[in-house]
Protein backbone atom coordinates (compact mmCIF):
# COMPACT_ATOMS: atom_id res chain seq x y z
CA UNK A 1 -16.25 -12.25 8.36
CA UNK A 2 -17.87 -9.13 7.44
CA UNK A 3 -15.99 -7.09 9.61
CA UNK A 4 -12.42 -7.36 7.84
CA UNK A 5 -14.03 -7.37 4.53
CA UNK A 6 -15.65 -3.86 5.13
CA UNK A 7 -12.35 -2.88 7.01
CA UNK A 8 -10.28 -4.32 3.97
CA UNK A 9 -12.65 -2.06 1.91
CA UNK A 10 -12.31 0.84 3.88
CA UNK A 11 -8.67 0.93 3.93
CA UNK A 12 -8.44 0.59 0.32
CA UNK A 13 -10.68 4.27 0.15
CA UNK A 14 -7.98 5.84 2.73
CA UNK A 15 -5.15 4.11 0.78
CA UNK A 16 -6.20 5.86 -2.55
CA UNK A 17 -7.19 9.78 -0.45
CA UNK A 18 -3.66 9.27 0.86
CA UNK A 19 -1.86 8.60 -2.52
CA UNK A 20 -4.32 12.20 -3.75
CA UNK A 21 -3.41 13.93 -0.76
CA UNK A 22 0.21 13.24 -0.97
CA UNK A 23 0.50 13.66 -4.89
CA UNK A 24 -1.21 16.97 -4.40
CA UNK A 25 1.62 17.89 -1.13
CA UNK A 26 3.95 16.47 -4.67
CA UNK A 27 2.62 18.97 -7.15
CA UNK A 28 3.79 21.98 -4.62
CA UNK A 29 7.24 20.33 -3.43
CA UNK A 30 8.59 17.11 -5.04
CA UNK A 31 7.79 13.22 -3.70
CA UNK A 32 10.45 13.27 -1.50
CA UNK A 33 9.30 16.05 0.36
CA UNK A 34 5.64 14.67 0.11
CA UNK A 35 7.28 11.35 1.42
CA UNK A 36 9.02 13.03 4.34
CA UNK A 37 5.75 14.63 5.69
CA UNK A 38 3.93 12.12 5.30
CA UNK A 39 5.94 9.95 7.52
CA UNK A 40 6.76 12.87 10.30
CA UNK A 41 3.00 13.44 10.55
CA UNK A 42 2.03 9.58 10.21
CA UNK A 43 5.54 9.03 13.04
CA UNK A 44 4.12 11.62 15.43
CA UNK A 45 0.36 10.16 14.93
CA UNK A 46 1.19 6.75 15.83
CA UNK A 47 3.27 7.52 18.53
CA UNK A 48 0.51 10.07 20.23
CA UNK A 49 -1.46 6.27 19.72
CA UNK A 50 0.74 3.83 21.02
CA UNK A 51 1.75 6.04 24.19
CA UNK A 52 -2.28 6.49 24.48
CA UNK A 53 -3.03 2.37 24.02
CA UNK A 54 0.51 1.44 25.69
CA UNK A 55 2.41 -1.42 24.30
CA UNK A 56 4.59 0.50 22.20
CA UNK A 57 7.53 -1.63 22.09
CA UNK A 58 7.18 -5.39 21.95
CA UNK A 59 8.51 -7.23 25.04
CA UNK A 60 10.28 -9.35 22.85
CA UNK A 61 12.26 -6.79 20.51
CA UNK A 62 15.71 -8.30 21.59
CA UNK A 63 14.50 -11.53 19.52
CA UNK A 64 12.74 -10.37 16.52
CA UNK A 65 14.94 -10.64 13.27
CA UNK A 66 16.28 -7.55 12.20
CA UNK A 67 15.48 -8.02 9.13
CA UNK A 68 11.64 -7.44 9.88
CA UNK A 69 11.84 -3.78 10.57
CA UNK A 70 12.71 -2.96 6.75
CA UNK A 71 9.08 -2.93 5.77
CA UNK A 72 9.35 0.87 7.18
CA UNK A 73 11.93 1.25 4.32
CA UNK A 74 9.74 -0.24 1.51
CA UNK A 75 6.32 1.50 2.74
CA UNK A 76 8.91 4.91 2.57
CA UNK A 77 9.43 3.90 -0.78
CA UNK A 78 5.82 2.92 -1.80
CA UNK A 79 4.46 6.28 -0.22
CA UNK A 80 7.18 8.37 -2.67
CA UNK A 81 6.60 6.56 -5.65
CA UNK A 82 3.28 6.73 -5.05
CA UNK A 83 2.80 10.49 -4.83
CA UNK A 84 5.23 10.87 -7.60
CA UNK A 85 2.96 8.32 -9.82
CA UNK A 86 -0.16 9.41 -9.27
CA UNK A 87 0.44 12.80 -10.57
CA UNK A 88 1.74 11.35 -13.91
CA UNK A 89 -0.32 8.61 -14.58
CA UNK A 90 -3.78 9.15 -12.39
CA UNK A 91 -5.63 7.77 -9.88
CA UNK A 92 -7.13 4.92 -11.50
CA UNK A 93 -3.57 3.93 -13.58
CA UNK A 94 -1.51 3.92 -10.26
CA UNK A 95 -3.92 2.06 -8.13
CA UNK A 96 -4.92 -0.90 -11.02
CA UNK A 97 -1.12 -0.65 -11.32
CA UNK A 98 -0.51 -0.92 -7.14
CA UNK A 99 -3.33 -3.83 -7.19
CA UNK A 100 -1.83 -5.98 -9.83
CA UNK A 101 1.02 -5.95 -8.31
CA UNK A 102 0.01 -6.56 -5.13
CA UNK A 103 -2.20 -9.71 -6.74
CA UNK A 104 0.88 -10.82 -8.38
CA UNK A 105 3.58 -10.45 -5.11
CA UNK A 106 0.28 -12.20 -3.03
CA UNK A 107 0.18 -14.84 -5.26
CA UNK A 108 3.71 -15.74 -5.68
CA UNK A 109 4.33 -15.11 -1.31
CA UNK A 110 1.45 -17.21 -0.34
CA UNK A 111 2.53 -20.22 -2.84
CA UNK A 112 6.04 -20.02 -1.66
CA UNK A 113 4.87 -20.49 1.80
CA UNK A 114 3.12 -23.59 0.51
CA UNK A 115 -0.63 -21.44 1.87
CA UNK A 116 -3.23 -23.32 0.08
CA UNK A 117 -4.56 -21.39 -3.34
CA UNK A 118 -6.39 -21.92 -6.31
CA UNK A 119 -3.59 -20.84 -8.72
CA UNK A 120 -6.41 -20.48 -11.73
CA UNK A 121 -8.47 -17.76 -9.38
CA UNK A 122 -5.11 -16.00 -8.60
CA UNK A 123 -4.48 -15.94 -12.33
CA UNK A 124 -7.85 -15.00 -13.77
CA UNK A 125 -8.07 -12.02 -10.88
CA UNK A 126 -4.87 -10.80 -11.74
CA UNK A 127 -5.70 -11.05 -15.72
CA UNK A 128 -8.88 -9.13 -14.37
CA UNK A 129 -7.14 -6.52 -12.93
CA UNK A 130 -5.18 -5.77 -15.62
CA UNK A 131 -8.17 -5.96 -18.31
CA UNK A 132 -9.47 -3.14 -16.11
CA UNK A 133 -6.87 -1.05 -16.60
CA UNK A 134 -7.36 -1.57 -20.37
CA UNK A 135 -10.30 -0.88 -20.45
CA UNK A 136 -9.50 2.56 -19.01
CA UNK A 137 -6.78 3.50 -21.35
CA UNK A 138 -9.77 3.33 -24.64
CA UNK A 139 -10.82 6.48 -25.67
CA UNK A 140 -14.36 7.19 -25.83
């Protein structure tokens, strides 16, 4: 168990040097240019990886739902907003702000799909998370 924890962990550092890196590409362009890059670099990288590892396409592409693929659409959009956010609001606003709602959509997915949770947890974390982020906003 410790293993995805510290990956989960992990991520979430290259998640937030991503949104920096891109807001900063932002700064000098616009978030749609930042956006683009970031996805012709991060296209070419993955393909150099799954020619490398093989399995590139899934033996079973004729009978996944189309409607699967579209997450490439909403990660285009959460890597534009993003980079446009981060330079208008900071670091800390636009991740607290990318967490909650993360919490919140996680919440709301996982009881739809009837996954066991323990709705007072969700709650409190999410009321948590946003605490945090008024906590941040106080002047010293």
């Amino acid at each position: 168990m410790i293993v995805p924890i510290v990956s989960a962990f992990v991520i979430g550092l290259l998640i937030i040097l991503s949104r920096q890196v891109n807001g900063r590409l932002s700064l000098s362009t616009t978030p749609m240019i930042s956006s683009f890059w970031n996805h012709l670099v991060g296209f070419v990288f993955i393909t150099a990886l799954g020619l490398a590892l093989g399995d590139l396409i899934p033996p079973n592409l004729a009978t996944i739902p189309w409607w699967v693929f579209l997450g490439g659409a909403v990660g285009v959009i959460f890597v534009a907003s993003g980079s446009w956010l981060i330079t208008r609001i900071g670091a800390v606003n636009t991740t607290l702000l990318v967490i909650s709602g993360q919490m919140v959509s996680g919440v709301v997915l996982d009881f739809a799909r009837g996954i066991p949770i323990t709705l007072w947890a969700s709650l409190l974390g999410i009321v948590l998370i946003f605490a945090g982020m008024a906590l941040t906003q106080r002047s010293t």
